[in-house]
PDB file of N, CA and C in Angstrom:
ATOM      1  N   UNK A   1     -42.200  22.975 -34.893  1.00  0.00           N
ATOM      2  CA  UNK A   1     -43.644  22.882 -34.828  1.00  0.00           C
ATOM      3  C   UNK A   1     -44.244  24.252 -34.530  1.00  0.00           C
ATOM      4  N   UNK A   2     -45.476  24.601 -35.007  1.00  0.00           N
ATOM      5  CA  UNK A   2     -46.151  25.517 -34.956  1.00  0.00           C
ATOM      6  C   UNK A   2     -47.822  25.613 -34.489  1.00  0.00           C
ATOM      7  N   UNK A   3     -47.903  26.442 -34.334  1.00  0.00           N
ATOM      8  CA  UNK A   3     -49.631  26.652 -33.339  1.00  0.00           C
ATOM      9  C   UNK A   3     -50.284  26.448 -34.479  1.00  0.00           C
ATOM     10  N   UNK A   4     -50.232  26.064 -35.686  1.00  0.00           N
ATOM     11  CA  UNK A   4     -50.614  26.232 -37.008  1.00  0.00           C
ATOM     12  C   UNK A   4     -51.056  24.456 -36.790  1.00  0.00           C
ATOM     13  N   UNK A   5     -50.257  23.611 -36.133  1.00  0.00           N
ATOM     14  CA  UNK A   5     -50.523  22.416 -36.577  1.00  0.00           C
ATOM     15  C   UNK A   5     -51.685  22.116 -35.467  1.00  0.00           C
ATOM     16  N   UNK A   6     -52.710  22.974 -34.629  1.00  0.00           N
ATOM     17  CA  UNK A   6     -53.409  22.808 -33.533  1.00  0.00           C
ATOM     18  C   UNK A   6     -54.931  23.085 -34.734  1.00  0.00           C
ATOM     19  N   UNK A   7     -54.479  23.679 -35.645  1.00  0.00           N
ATOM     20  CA  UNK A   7     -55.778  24.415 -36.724  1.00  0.00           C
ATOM     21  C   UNK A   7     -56.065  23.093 -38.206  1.00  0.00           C
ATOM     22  N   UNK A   8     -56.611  22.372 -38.088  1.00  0.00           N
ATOM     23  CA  UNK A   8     -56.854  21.049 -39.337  1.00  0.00           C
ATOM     24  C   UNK A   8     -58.097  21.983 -40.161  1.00  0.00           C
ATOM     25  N   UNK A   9     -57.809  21.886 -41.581  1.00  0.00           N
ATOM     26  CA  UNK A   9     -59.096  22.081 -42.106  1.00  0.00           C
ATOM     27  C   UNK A   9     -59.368  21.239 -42.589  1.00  0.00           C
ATOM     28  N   UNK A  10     -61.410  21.160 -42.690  1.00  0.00           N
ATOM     29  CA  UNK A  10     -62.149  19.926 -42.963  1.00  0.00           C
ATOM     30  C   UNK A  10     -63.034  20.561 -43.992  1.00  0.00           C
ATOM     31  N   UNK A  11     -63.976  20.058 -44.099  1.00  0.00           N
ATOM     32  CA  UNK A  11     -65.320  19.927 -45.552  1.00  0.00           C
ATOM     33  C   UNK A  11     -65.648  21.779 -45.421  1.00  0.00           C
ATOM     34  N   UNK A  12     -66.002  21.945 -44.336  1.00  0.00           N
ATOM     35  CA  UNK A  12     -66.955  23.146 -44.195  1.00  0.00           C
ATOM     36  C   UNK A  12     -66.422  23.933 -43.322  1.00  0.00           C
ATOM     37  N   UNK A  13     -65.185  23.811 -43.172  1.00  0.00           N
ATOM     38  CA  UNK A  13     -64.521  24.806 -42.148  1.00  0.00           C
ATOM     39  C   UNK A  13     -62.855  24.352 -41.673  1.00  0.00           C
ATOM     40  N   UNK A  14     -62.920  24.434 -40.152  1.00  0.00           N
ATOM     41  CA  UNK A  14     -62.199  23.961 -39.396  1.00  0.00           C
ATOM     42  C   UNK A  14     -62.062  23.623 -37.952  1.00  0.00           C
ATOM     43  N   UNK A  15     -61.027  22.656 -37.833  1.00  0.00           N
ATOM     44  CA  UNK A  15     -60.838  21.750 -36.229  1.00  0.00           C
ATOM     45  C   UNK A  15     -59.882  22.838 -35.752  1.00  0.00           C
ATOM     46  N   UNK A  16     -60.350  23.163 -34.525  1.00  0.00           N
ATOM     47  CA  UNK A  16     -59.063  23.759 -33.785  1.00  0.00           C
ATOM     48  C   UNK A  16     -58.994  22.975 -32.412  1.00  0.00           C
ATOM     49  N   UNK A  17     -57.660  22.589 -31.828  1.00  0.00           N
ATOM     50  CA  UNK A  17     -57.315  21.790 -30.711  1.00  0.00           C
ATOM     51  C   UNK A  17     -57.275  22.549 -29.806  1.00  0.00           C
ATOM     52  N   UNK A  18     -57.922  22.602 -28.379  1.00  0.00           N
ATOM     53  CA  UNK A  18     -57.238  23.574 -27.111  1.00  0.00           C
ATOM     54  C   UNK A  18     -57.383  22.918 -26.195  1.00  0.00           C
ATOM     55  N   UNK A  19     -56.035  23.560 -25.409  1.00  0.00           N
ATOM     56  CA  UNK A  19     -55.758  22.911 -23.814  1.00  0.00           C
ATOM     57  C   UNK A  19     -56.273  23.620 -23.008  1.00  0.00           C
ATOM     58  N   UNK A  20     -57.273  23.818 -22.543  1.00  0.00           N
ATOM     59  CA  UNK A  20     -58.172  24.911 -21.762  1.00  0.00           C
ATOM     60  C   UNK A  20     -58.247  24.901 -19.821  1.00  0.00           C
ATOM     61  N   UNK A  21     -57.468  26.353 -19.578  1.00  0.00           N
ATOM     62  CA  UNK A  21     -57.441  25.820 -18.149  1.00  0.00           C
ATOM     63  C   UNK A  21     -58.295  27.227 -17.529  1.00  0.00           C
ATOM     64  N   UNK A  22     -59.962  26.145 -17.236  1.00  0.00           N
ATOM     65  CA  UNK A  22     -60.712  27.070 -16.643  1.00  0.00           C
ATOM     66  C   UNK A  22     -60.636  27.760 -15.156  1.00  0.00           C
ATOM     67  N   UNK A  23     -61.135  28.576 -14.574  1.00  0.00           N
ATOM     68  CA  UNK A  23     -60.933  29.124 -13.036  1.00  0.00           C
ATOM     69  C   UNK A  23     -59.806  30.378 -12.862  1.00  0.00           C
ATOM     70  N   UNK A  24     -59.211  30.783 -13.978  1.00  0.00           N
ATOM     71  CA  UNK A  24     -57.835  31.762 -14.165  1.00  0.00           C
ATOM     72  C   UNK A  24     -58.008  32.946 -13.587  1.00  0.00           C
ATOM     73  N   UNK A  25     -57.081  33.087 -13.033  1.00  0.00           N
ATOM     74  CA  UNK A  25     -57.636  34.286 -12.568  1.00  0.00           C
ATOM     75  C   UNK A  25     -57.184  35.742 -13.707  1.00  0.00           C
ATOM     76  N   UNK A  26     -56.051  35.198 -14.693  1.00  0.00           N
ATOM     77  CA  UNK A  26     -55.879  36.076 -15.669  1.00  0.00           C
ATOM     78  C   UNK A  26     -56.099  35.482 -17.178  1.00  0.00           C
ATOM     79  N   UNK A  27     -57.637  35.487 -17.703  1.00  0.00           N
ATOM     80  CA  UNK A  27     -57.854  34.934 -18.981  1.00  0.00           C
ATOM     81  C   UNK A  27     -57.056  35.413 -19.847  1.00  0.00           C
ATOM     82  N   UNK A  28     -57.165  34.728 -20.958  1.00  0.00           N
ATOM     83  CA  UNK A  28     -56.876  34.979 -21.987  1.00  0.00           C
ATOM     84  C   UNK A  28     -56.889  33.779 -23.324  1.00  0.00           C
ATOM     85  N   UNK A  29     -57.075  34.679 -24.172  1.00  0.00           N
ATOM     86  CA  UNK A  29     -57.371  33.907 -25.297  1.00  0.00           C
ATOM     87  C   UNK A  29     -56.710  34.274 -26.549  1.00  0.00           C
ATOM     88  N   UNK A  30     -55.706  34.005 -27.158  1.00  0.00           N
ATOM     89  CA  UNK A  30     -55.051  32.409 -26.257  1.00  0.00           C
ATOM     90  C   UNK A  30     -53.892  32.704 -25.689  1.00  0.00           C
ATOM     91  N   UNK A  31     -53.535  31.514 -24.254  1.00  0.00           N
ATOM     92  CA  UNK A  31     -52.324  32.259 -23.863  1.00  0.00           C
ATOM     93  C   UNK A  31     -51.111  31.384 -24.015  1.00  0.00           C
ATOM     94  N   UNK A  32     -51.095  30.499 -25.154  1.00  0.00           N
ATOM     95  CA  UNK A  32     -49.825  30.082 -25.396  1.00  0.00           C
ATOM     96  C   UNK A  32     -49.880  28.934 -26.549  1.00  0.00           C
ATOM     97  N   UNK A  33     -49.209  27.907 -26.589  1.00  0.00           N
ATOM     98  CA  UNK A  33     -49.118  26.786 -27.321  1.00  0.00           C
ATOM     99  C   UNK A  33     -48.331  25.394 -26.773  1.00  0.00           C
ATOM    100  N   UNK A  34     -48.914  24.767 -26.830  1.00  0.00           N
ATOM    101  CA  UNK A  34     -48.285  23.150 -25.817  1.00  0.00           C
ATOM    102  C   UNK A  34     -48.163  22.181 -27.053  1.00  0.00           C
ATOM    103  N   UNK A  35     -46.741  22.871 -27.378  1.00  0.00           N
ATOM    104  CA  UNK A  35     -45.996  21.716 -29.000  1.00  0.00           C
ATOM    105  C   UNK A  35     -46.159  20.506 -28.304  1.00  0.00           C
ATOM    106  N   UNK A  36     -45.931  19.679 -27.426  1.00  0.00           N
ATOM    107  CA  UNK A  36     -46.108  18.476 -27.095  1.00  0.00           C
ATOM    108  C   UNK A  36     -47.312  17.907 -27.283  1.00  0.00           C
ATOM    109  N   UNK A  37     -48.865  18.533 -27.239  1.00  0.00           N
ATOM    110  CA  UNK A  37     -49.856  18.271 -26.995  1.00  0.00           C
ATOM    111  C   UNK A  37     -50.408  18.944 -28.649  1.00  0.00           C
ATOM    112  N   UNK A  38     -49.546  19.872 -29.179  1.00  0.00           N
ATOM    113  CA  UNK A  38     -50.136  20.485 -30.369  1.00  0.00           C
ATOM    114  C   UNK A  38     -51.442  21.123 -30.345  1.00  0.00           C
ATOM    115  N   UNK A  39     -51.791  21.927 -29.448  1.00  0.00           N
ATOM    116  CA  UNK A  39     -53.338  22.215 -29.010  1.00  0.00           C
ATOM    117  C   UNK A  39     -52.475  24.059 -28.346  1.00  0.00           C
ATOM    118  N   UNK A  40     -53.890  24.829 -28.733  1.00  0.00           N
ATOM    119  CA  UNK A  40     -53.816  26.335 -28.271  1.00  0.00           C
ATOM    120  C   UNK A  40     -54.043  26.206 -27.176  1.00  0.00           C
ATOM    121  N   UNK A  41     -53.225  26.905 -25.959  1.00  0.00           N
ATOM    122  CA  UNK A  41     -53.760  27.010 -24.517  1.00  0.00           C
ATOM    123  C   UNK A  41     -54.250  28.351 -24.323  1.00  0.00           C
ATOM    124  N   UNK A  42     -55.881  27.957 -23.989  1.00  0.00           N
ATOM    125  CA  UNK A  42     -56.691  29.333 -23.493  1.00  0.00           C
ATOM    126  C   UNK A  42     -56.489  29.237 -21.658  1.00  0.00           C
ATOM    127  N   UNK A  43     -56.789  30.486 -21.374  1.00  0.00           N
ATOM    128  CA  UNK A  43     -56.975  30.543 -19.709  1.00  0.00           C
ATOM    129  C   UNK A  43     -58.418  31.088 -19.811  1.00  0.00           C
ATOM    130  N   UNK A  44     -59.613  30.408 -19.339  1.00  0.00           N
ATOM    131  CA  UNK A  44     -60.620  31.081 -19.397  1.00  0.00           C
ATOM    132  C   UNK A  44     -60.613  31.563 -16.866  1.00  0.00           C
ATOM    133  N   UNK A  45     -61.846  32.566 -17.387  1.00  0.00           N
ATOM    134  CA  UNK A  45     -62.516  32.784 -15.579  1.00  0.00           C
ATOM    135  C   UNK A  45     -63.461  31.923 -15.035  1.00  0.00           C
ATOM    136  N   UNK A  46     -64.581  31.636 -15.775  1.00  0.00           N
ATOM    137  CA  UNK A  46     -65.118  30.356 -16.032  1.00  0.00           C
ATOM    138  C   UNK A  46     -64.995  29.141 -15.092  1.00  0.00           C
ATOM    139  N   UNK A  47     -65.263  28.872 -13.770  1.00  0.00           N
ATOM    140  CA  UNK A  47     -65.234  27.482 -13.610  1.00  0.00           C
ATOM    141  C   UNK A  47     -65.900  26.625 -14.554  1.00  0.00           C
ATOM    142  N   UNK A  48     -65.425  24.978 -14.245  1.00  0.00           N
ATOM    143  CA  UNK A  48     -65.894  23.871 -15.164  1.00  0.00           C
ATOM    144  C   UNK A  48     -66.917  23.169 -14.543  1.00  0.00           C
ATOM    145  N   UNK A  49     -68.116  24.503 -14.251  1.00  0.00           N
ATOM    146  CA  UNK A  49     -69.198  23.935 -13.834  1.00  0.00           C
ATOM    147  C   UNK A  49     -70.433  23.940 -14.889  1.00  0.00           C
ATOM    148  N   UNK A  50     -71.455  22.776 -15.213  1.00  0.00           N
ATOM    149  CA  UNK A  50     -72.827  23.236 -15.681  1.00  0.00           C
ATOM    150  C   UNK A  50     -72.164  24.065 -17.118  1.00  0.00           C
ATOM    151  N   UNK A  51     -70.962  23.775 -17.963  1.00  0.00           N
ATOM    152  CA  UNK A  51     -71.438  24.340 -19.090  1.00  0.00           C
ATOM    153  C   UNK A  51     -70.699  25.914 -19.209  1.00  0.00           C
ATOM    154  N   UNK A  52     -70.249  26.322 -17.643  1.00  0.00           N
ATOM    155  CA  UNK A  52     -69.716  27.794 -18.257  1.00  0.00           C
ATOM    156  C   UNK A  52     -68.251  27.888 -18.972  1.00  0.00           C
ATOM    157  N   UNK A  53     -67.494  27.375 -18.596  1.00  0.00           N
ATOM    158  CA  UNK A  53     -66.110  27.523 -19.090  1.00  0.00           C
ATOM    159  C   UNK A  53     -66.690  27.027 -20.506  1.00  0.00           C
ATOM    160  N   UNK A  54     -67.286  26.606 -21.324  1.00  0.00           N
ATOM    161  CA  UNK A  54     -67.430  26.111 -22.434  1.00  0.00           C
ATOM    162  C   UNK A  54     -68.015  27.064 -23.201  1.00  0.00           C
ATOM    163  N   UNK A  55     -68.880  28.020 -22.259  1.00  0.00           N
ATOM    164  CA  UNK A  55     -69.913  28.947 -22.640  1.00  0.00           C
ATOM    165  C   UNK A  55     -69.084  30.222 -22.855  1.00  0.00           C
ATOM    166  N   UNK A  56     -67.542  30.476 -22.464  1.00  0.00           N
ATOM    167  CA  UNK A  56     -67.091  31.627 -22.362  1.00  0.00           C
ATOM    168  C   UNK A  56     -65.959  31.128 -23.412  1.00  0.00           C
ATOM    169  N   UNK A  57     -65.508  29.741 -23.682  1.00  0.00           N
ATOM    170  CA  UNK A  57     -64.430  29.734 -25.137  1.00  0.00           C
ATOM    171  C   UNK A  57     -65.288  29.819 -26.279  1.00  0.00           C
ATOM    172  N   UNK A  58     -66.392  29.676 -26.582  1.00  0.00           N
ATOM    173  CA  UNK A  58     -67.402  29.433 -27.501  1.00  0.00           C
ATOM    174  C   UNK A  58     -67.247  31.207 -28.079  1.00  0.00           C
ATOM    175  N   UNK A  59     -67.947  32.351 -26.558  1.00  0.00           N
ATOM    176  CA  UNK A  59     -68.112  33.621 -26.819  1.00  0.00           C
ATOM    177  C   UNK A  59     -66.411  34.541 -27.412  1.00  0.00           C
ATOM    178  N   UNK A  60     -65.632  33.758 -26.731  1.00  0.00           N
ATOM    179  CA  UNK A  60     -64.181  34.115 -26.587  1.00  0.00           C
ATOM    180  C   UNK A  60     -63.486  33.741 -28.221  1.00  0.00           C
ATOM    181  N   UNK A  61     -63.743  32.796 -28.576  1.00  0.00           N
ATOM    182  CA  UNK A  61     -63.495  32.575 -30.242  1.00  0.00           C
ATOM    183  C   UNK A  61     -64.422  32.876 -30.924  1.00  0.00           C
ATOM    184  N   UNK A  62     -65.670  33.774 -30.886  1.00  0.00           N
ATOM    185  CA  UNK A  62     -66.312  34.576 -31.411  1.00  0.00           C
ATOM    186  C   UNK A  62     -66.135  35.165 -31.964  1.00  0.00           C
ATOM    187  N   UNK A  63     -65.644  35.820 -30.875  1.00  0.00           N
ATOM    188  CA  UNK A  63     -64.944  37.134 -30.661  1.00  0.00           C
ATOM    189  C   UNK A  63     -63.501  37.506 -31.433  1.00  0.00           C
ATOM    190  N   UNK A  64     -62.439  36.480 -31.263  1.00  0.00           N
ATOM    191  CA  UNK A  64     -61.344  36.410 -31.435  1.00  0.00           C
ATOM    192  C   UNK A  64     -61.479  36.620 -33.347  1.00  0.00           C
ATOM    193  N   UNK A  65     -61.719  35.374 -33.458  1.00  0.00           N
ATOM    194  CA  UNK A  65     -62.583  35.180 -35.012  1.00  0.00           C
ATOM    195  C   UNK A  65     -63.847  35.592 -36.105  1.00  0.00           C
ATOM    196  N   UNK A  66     -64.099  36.990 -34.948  1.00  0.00           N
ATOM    197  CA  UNK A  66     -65.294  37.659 -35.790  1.00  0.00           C
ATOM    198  C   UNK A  66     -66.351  36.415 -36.684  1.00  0.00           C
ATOM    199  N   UNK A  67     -67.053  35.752 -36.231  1.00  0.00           N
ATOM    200  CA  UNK A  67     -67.607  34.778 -36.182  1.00  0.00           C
ATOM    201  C   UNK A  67     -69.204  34.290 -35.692  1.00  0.00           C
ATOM    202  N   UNK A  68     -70.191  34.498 -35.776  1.00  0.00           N
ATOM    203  CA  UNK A  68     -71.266  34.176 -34.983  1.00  0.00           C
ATOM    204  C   UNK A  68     -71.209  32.604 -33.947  1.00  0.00           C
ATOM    205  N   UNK A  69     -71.834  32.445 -32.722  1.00  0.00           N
ATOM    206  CA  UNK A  69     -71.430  31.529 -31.705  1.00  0.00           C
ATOM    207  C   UNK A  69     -72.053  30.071 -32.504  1.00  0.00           C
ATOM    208  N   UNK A  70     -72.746  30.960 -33.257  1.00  0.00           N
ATOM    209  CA  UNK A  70     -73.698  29.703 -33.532  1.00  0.00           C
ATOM    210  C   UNK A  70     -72.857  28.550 -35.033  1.00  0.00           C
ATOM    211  N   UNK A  71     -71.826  29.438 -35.188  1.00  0.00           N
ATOM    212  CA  UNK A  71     -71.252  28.542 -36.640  1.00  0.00           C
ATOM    213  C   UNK A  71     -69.935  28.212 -35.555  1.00  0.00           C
ATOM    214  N   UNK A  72     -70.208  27.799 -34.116  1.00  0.00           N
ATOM    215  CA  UNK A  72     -68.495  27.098 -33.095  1.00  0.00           C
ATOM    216  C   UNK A  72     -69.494  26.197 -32.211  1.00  0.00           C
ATOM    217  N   UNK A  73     -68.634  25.015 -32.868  1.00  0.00           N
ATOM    218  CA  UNK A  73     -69.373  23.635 -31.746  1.00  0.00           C
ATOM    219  C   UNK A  73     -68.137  22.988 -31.437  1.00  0.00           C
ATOM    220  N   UNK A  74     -68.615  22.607 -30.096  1.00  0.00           N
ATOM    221  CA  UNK A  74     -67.014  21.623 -29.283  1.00  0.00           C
ATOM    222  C   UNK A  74     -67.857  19.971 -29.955  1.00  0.00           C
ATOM    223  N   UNK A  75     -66.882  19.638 -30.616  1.00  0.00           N
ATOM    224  CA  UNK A  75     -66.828  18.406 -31.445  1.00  0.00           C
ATOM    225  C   UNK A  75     -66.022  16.944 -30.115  1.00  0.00           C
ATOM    226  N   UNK A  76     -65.453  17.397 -29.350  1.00  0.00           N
ATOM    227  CA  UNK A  76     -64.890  16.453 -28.683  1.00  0.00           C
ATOM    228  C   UNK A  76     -64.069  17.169 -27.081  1.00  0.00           C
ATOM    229  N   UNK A  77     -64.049  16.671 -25.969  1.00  0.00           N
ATOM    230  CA  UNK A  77     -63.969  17.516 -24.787  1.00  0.00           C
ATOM    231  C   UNK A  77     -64.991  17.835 -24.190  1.00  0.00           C
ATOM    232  N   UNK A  78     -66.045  18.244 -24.195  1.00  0.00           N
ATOM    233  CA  UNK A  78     -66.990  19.328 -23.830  1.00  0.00           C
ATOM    234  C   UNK A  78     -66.712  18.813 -22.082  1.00  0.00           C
ATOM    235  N   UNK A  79     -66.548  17.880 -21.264  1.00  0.00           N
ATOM    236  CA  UNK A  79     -65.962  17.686 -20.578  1.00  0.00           C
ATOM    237  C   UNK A  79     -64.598  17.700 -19.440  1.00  0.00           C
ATOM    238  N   UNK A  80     -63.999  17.976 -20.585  1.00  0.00           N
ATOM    239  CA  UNK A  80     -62.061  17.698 -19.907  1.00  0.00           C
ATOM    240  C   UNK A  80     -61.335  19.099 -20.749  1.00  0.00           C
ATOM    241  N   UNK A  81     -60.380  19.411 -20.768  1.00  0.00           N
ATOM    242  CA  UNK A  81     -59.744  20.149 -20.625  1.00  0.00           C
ATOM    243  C   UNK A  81     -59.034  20.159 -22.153  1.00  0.00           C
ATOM    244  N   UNK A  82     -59.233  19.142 -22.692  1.00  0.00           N
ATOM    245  CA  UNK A  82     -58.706  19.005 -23.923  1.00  0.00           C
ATOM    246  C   UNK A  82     -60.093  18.780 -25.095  1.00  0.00           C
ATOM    247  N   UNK A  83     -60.031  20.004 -25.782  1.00  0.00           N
ATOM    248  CA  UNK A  83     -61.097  20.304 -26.897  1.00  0.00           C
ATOM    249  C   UNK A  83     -60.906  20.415 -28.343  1.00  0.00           C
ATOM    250  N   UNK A  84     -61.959  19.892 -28.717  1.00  0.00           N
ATOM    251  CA  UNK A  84     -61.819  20.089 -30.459  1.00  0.00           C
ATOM    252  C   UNK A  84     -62.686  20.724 -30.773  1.00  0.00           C
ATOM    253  N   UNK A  85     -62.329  22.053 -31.296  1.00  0.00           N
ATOM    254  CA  UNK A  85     -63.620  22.851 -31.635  1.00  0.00           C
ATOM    255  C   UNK A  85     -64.294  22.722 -33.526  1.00  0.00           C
ATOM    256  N   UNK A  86     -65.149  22.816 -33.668  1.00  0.00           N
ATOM    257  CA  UNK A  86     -65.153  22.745 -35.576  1.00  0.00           C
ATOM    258  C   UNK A  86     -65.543  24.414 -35.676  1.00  0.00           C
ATOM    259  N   UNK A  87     -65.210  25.582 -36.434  1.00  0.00           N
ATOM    260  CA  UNK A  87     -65.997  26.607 -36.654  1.00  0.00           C
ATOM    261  C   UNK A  87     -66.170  26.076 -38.352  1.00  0.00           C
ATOM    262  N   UNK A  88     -67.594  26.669 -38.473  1.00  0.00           N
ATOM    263  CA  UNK A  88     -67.895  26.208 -39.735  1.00  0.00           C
ATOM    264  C   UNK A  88     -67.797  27.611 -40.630  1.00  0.00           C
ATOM    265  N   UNK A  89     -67.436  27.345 -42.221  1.00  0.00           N
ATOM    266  CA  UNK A  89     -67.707  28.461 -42.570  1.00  0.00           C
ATOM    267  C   UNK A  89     -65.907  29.556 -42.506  1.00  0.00           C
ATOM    268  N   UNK A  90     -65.205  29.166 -41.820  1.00  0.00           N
ATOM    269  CA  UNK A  90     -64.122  30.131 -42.083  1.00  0.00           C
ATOM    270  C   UNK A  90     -62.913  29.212 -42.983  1.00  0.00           C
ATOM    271  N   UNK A  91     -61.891  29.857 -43.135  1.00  0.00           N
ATOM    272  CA  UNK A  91     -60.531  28.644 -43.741  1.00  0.00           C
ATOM    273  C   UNK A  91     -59.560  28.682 -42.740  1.00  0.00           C
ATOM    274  N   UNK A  92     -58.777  27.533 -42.902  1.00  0.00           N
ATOM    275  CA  UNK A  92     -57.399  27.455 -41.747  1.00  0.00           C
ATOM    276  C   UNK A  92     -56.745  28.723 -41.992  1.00  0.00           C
ATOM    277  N   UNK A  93     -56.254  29.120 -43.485  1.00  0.00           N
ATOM    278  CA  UNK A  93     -55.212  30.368 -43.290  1.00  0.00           C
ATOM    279  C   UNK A  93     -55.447  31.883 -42.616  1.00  0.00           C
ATOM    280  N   UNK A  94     -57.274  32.250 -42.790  1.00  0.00           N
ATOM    281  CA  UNK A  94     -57.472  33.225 -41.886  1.00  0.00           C
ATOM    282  C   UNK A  94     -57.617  32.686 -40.078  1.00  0.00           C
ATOM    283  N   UNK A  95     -57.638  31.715 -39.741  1.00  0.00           N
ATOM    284  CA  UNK A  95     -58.013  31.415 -38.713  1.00  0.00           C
ATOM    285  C   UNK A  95     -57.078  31.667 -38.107  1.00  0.00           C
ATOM    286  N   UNK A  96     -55.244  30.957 -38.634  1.00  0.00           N
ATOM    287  CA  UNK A  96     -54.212  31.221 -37.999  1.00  0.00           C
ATOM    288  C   UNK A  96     -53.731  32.787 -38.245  1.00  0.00           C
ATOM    289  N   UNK A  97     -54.331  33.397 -39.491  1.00  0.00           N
ATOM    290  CA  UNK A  97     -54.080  34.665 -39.062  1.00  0.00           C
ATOM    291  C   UNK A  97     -54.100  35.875 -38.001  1.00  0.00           C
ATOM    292  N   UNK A  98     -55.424  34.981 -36.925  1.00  0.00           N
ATOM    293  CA  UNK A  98     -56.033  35.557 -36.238  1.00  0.00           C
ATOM    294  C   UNK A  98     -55.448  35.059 -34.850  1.00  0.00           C
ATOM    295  N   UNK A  99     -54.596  34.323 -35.171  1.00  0.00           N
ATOM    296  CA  UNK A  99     -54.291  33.543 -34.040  1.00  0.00           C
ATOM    297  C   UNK A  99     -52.908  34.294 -33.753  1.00  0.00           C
ATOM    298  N   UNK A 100     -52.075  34.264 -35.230  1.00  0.00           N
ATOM    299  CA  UNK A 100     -50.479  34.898 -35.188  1.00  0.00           C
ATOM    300  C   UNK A 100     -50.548  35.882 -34.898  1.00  0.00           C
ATOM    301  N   UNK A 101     -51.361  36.916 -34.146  1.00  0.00           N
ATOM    302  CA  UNK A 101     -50.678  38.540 -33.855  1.00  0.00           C
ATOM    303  C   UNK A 101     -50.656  38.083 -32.188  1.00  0.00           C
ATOM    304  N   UNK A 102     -50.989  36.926 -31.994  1.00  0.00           N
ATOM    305  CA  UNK A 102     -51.819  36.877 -30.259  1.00  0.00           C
ATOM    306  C   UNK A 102     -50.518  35.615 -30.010  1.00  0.00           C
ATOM    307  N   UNK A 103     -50.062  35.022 -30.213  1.00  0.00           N
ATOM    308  CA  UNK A 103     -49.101  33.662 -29.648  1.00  0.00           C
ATOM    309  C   UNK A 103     -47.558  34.326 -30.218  1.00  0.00           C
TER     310      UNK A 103
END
């Protein structure tokens, strides 16, 4: 299994899965892969208060994905620790490209 199977493409883009563990004291994006769970594990700084830890994977796969914030919505999670993000507008094979120099 591969971090590849955490990335689904859909109509207008793509789903990416993450196991997100906010409060870290050493972020990173991303810092691994949980084959059991099939989802990217980010470490954000971010507590999971009011919206920020959500507010800093949003800026953080921006970033990662040269991307504007505004084409990355959390589709499922926005709550818990386990997220489905959609970015609209890119394809799965550059996405994991961007992913394979970093996992």
């Amino acid at each position: 299994m591969s971090f590849e199977d955490a990335i689904k493409p859909v109509k207008d883009g793509v789903v990416i899965d993450f196991e997100v563990t906010p409060g870290a004291k050493n972020p990173a994006m991303p810092s691994g892969y949980n084959v059991w769970r099939k989802r990217i594990e980010v470490k954000l700084r971010s507590p999971p208060e009011k919206g920020k830890a959500n507010e800093e994977l949003i800026s953080a796969l921006s970033g990662l994905l040269n991307v504007k914030a505004a084409y990355i919505e959390i589709m499922s999670g926005s709550t818990n620790q386990w997220k489905s993000i959609k970015v609209t507008g890119v394809n799965a094979d550059d996405v994991a490209k961007c992913f394979r120099g970093k996992l």
